[in-house]
PDB file of N, CA and C in Angstrom:
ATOM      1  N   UNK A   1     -42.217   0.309 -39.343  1.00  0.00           N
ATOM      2  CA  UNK A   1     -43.245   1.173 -39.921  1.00  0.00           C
ATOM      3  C   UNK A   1     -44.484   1.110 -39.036  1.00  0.00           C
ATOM      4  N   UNK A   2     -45.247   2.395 -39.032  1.00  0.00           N
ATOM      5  CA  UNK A   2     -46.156   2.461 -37.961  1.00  0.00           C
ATOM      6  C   UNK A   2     -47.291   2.245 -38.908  1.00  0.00           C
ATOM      7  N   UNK A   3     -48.374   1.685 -38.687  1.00  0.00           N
ATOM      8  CA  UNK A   3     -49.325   2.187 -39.698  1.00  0.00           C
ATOM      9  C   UNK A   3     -50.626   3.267 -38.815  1.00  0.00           C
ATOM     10  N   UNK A   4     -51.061   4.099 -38.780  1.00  0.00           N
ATOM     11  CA  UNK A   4     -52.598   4.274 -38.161  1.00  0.00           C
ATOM     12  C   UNK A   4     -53.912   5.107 -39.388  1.00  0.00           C
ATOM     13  N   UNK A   5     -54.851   4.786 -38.439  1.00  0.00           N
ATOM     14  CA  UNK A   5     -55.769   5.318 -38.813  1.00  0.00           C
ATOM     15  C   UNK A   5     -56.326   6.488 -38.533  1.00  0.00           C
ATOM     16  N   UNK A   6     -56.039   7.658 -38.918  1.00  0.00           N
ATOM     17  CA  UNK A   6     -56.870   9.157 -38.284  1.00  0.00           C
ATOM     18  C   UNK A   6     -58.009   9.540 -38.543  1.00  0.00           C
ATOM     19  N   UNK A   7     -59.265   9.350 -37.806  1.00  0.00           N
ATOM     20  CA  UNK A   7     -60.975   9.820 -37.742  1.00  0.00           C
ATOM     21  C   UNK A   7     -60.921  11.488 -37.792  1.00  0.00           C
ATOM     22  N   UNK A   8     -61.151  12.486 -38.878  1.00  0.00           N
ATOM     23  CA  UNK A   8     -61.086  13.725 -38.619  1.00  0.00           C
ATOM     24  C   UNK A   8     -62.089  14.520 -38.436  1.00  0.00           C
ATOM     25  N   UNK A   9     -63.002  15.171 -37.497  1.00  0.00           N
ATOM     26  CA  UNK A   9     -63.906  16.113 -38.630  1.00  0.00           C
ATOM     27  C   UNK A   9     -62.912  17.460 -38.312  1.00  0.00           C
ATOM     28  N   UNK A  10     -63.672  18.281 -39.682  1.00  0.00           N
ATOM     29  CA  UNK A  10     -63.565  19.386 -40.019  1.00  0.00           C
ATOM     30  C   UNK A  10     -64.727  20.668 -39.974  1.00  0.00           C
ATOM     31  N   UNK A  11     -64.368  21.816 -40.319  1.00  0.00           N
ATOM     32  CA  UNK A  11     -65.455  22.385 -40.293  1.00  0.00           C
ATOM     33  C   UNK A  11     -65.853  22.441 -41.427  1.00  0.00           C
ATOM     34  N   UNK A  12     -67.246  21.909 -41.926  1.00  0.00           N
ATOM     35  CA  UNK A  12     -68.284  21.811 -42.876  1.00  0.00           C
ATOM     36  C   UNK A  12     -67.530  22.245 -44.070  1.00  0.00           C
ATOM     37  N   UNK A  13     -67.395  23.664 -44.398  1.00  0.00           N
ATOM     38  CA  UNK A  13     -66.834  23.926 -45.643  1.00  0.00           C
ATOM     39  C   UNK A  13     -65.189  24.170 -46.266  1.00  0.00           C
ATOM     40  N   UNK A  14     -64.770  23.452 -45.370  1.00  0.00           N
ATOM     41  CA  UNK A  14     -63.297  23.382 -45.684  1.00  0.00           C
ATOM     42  C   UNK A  14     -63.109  21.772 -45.825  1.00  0.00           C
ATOM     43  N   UNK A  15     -63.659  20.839 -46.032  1.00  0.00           N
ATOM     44  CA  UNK A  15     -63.398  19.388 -46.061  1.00  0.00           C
ATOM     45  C   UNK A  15     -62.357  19.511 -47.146  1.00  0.00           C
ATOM     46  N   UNK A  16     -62.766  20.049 -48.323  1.00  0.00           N
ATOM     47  CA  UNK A  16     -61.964  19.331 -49.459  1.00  0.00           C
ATOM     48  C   UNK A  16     -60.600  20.017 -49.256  1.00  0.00           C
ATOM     49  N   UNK A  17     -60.939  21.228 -48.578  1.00  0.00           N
ATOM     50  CA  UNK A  17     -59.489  22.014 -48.375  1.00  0.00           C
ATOM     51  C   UNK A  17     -58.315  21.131 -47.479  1.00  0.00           C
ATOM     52  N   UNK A  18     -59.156  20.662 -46.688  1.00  0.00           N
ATOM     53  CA  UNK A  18     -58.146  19.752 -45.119  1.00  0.00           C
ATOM     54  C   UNK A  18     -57.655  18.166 -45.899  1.00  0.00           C
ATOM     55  N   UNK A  19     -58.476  17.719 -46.721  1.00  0.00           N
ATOM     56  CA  UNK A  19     -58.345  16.544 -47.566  1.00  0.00           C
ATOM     57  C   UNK A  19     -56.993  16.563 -48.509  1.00  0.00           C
ATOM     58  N   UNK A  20     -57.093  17.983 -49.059  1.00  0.00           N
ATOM     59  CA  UNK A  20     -56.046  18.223 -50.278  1.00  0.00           C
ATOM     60  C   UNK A  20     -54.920  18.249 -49.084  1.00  0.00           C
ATOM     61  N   UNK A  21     -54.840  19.114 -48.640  1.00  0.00           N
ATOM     62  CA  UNK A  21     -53.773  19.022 -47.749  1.00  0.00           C
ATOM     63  C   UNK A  21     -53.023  18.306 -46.950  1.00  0.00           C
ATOM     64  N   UNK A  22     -54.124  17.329 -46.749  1.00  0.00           N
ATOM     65  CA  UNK A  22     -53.538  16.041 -46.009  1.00  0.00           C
ATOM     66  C   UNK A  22     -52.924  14.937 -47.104  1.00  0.00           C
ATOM     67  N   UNK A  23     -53.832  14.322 -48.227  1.00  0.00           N
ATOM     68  CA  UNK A  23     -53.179  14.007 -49.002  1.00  0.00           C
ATOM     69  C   UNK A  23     -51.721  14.596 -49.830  1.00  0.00           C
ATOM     70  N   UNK A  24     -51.344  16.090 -49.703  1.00  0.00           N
ATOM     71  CA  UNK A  24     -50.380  16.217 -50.653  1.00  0.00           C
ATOM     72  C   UNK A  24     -49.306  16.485 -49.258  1.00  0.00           C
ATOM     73  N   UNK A  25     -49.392  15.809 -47.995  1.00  0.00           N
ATOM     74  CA  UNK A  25     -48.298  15.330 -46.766  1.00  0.00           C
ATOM     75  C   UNK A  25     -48.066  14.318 -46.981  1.00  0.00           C
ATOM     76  N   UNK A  26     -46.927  13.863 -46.900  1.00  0.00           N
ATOM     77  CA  UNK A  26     -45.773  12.273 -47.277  1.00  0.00           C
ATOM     78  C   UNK A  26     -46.454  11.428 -46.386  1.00  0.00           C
ATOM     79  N   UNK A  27     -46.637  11.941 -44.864  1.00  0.00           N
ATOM     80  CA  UNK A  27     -47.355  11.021 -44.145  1.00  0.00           C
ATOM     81  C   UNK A  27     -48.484  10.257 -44.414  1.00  0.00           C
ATOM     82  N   UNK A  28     -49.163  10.992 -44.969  1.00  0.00           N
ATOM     83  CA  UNK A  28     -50.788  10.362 -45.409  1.00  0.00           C
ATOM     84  C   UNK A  28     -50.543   9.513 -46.771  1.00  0.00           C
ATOM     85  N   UNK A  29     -50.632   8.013 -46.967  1.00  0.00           N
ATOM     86  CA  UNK A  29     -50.777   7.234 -48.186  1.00  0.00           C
ATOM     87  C   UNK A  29     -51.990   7.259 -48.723  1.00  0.00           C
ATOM     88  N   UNK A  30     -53.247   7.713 -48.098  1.00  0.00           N
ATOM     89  CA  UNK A  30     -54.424   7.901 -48.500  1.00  0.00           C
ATOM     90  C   UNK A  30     -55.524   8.618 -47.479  1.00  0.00           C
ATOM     91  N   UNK A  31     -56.281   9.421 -48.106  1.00  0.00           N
ATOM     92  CA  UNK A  31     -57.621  10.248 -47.243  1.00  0.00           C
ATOM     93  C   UNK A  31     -58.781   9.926 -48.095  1.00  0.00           C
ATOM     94  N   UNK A  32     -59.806   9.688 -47.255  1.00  0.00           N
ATOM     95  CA  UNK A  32     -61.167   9.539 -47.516  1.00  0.00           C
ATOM     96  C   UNK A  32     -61.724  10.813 -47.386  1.00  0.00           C
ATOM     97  N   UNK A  33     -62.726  11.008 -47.763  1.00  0.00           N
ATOM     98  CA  UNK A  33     -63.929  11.765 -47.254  1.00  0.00           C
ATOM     99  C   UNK A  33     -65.194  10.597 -47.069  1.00  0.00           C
ATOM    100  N   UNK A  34     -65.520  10.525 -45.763  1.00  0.00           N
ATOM    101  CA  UNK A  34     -66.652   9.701 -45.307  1.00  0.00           C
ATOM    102  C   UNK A  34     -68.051  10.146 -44.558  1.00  0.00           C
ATOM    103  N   UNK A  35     -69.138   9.282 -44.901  1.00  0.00           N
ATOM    104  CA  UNK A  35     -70.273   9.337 -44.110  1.00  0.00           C
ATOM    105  C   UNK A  35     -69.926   8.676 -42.595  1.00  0.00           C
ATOM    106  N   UNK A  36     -70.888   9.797 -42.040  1.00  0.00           N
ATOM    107  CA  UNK A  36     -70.992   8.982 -40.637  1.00  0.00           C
ATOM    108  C   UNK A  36     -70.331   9.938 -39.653  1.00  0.00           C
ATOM    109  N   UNK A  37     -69.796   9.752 -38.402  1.00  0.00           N
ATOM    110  CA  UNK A  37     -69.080  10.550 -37.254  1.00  0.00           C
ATOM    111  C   UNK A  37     -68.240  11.389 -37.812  1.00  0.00           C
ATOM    112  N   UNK A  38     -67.367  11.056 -38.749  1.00  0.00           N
ATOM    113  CA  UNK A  38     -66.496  11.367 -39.208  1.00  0.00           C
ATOM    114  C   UNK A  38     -66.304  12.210 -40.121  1.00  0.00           C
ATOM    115  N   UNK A  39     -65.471  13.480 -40.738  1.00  0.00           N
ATOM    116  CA  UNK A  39     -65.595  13.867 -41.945  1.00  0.00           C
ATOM    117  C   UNK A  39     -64.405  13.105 -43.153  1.00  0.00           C
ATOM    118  N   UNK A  40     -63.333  12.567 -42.340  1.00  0.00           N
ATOM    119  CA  UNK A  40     -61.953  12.507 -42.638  1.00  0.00           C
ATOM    120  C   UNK A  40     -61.855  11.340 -42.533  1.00  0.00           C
ATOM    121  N   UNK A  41     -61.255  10.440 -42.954  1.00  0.00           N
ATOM    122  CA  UNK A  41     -60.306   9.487 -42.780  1.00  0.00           C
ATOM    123  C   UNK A  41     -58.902   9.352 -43.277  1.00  0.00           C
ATOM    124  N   UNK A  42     -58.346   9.125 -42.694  1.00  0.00           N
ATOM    125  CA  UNK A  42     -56.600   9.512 -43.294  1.00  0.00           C
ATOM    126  C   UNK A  42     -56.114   7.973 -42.649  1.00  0.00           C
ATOM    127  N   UNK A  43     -55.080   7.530 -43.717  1.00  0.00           N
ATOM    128  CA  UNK A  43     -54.202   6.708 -43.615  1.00  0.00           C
ATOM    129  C   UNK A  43     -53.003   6.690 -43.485  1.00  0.00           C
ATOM    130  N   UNK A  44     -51.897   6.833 -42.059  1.00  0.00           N
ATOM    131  CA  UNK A  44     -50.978   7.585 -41.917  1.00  0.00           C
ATOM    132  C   UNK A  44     -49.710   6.104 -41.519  1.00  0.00           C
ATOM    133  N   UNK A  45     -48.681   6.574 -42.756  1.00  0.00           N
ATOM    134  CA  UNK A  45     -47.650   5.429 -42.584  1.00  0.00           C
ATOM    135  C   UNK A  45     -46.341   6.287 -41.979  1.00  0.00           C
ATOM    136  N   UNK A  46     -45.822   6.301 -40.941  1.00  0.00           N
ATOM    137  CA  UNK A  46     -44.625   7.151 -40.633  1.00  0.00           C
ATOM    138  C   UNK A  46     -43.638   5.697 -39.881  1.00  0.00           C
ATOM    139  N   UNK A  47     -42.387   6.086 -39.860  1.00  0.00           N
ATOM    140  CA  UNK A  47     -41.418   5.308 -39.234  1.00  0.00           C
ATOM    141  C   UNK A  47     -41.914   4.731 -37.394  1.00  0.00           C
ATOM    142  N   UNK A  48     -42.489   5.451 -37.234  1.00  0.00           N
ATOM    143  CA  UNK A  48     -42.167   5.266 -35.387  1.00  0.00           C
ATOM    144  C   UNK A  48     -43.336   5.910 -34.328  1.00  0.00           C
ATOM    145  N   UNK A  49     -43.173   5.548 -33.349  1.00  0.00           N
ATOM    146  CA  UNK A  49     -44.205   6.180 -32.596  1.00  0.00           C
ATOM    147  C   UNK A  49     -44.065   7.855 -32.554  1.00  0.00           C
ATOM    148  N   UNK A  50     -42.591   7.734 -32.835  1.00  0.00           N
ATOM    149  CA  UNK A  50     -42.460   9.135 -32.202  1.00  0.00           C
ATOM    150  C   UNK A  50     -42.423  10.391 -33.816  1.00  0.00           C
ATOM    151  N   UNK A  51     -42.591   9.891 -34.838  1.00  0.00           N
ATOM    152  CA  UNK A  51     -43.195  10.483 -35.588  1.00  0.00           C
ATOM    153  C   UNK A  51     -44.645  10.497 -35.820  1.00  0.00           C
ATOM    154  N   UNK A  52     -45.275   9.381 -35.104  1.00  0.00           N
ATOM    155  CA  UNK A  52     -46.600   9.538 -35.495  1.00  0.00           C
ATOM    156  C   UNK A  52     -47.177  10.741 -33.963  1.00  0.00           C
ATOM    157  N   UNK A  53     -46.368  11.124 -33.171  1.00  0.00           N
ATOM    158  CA  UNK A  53     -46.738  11.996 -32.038  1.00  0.00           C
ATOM    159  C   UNK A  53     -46.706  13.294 -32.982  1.00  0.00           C
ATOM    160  N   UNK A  54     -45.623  12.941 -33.702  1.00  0.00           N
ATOM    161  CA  UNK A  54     -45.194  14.633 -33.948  1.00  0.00           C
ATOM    162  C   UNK A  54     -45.899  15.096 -35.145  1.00  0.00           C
ATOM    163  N   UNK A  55     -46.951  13.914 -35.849  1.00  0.00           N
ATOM    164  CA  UNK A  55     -47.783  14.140 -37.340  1.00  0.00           C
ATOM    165  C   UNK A  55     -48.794  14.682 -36.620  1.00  0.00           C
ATOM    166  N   UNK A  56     -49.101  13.886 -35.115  1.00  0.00           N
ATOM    167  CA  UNK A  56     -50.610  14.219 -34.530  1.00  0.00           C
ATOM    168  C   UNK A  56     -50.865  15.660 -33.755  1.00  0.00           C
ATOM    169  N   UNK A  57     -49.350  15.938 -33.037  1.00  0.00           N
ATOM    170  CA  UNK A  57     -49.704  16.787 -32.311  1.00  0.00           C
ATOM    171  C   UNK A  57     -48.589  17.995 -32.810  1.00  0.00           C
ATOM    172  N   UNK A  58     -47.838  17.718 -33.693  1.00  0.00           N
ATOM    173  CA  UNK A  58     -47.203  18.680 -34.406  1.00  0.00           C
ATOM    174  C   UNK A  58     -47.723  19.274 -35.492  1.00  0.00           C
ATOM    175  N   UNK A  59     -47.949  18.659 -36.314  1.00  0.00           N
ATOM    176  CA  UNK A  59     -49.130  19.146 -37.793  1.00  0.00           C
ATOM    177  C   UNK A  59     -49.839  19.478 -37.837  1.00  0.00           C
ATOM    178  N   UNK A  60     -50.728  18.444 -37.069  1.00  0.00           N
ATOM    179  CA  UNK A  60     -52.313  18.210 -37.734  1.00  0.00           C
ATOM    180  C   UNK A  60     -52.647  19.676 -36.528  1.00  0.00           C
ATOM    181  N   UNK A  61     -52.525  19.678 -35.439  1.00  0.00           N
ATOM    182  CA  UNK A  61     -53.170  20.743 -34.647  1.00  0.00           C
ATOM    183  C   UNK A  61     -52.593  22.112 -35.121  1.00  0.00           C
ATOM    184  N   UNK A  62     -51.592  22.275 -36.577  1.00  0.00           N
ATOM    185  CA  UNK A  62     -51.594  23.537 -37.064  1.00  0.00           C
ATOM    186  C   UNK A  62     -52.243  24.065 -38.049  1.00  0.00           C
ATOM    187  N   UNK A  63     -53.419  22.597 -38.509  1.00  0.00           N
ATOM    188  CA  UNK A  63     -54.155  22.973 -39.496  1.00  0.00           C
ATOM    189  C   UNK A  63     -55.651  23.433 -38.615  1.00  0.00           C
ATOM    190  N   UNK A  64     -55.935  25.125 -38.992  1.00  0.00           N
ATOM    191  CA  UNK A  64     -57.058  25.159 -37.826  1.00  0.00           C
ATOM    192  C   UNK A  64     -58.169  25.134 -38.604  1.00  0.00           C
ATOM    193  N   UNK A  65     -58.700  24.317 -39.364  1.00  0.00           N
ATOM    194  CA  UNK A  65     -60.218  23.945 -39.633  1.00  0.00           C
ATOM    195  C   UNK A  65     -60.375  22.328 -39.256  1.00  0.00           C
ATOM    196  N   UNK A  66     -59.224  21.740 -38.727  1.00  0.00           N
ATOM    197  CA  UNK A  66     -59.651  20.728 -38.100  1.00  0.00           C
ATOM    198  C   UNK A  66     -60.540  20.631 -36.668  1.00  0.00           C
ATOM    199  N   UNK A  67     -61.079  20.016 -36.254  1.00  0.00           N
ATOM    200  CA  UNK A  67     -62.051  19.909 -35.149  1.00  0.00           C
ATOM    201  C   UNK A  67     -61.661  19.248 -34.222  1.00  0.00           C
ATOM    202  N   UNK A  68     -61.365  17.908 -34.542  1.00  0.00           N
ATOM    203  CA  UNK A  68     -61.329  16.965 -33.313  1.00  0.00           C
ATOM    204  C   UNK A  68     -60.678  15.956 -34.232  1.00  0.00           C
ATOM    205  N   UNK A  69     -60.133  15.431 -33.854  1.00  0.00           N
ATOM    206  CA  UNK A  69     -59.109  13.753 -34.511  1.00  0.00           C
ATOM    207  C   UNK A  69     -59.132  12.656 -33.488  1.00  0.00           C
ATOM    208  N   UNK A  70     -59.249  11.697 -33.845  1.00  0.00           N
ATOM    209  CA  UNK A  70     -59.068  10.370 -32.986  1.00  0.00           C
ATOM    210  C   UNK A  70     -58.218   9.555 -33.537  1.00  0.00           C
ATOM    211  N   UNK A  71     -56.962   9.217 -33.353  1.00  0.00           N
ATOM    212  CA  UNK A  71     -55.650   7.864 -33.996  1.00  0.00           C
ATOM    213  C   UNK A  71     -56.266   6.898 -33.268  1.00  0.00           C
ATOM    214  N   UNK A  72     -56.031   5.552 -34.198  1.00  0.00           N
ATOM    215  CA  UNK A  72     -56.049   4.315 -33.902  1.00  0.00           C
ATOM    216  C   UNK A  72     -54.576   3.715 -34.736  1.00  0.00           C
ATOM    217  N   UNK A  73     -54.105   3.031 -33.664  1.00  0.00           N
ATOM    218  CA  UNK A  73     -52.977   1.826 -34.692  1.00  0.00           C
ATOM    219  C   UNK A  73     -53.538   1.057 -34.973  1.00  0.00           C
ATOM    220  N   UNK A  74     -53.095   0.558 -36.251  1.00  0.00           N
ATOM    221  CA  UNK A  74     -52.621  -0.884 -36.892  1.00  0.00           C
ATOM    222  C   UNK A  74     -52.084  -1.632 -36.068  1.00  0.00           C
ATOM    223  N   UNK A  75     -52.398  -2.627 -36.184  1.00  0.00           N
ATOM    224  CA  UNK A  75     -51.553  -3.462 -35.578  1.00  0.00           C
ATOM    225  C   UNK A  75     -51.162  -4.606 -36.624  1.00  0.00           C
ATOM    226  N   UNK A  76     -52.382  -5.283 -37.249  1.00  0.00           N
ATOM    227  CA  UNK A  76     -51.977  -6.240 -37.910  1.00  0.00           C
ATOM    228  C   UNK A  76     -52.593  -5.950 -39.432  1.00  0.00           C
ATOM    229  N   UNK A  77     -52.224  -6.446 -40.811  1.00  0.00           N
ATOM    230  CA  UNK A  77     -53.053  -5.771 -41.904  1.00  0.00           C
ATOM    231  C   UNK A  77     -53.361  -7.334 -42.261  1.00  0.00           C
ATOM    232  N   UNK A  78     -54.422  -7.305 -42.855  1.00  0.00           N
ATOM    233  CA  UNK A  78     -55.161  -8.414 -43.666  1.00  0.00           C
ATOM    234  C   UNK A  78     -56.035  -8.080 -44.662  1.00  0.00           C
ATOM    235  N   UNK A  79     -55.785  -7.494 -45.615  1.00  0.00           N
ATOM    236  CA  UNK A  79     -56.223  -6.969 -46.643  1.00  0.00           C
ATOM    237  C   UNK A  79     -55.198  -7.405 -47.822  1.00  0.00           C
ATOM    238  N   UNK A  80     -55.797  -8.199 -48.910  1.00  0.00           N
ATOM    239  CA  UNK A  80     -54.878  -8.827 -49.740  1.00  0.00           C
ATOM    240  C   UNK A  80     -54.716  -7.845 -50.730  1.00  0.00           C
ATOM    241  N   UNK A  81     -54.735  -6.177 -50.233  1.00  0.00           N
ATOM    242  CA  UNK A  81     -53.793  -5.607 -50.907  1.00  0.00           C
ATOM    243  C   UNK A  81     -52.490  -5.356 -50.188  1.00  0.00           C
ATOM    244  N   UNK A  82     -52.501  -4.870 -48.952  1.00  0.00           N
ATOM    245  CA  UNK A  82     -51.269  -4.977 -48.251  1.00  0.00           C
ATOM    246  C   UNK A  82     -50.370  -6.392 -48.014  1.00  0.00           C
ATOM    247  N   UNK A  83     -51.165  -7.179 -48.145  1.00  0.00           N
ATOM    248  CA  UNK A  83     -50.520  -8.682 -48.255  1.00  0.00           C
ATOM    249  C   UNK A  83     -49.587  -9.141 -49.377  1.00  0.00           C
ATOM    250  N   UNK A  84     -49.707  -8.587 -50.764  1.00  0.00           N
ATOM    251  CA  UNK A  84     -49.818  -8.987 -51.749  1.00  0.00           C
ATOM    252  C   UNK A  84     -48.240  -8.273 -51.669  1.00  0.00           C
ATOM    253  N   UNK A  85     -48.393  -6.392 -51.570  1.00  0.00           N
ATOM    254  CA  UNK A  85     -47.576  -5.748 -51.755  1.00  0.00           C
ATOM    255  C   UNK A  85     -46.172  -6.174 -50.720  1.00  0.00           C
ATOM    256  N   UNK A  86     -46.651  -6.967 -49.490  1.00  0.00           N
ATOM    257  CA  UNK A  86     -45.501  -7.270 -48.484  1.00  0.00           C
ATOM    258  C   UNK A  86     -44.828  -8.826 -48.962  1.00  0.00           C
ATOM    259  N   UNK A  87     -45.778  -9.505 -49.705  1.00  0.00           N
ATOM    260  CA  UNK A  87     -44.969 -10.830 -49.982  1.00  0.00           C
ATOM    261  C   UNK A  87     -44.544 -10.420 -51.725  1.00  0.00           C
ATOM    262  N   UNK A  88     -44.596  -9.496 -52.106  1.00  0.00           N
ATOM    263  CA  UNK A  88     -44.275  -9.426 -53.935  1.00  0.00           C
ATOM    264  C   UNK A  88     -42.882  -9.449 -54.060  1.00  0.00           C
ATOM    265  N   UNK A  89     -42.450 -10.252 -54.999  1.00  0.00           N
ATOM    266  CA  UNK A  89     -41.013 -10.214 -55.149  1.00  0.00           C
ATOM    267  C   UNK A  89     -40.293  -9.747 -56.026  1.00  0.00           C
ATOM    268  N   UNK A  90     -39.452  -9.103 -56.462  1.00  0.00           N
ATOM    269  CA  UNK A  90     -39.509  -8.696 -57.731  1.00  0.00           C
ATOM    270  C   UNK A  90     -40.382  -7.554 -58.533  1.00  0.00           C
ATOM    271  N   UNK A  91     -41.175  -6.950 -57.888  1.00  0.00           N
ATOM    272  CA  UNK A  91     -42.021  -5.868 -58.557  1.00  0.00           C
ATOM    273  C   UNK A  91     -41.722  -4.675 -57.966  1.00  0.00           C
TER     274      UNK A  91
END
């Protein structure tokens, strides 16, 4: 499993439009709307590198009120919610 992080902006009045949309894609486990550089934040879990090519440069560049995107990987998670959910047994 790949995990990354996608930085989005959008254009000004389509945020919530690019948000809905990204959230109701399998890829995305979660989207923000944030202050700062950014309009977007998306949390993108896909199998492999080579699906996360084809979310970035297959998808996302067919949604055209996006602007500009920047991916970052995961590499390691330390957040004792992802911790919790990877050692749970039984739930």
């Amino acid at each position: 499993m790949v995990t990354s992080i996608i930085l989005i902006n959008v254009e000004r009045t389509k945020i919530n439009d690019v948000a809905e949309k990204l959230a109701a894609m399998d890829e995305f486990s979660e989207v923000y709307s944030v202050s700062g550089n950014y309009d977007l934040v998306a949390i993108a879990r896909v199998p492999n590198n080579d699906a996360l090519s084809q979310l970035v440069t297959g998808k996302l560049v067919q949604i055209d009120s996006i602007q500009h995107t920047e991916t970052m990987l995961a590499f390691q998670a330390f957040s004792r919610h992802d911790l919790e959910a990877l050692f749970a047994i039984g739930s």
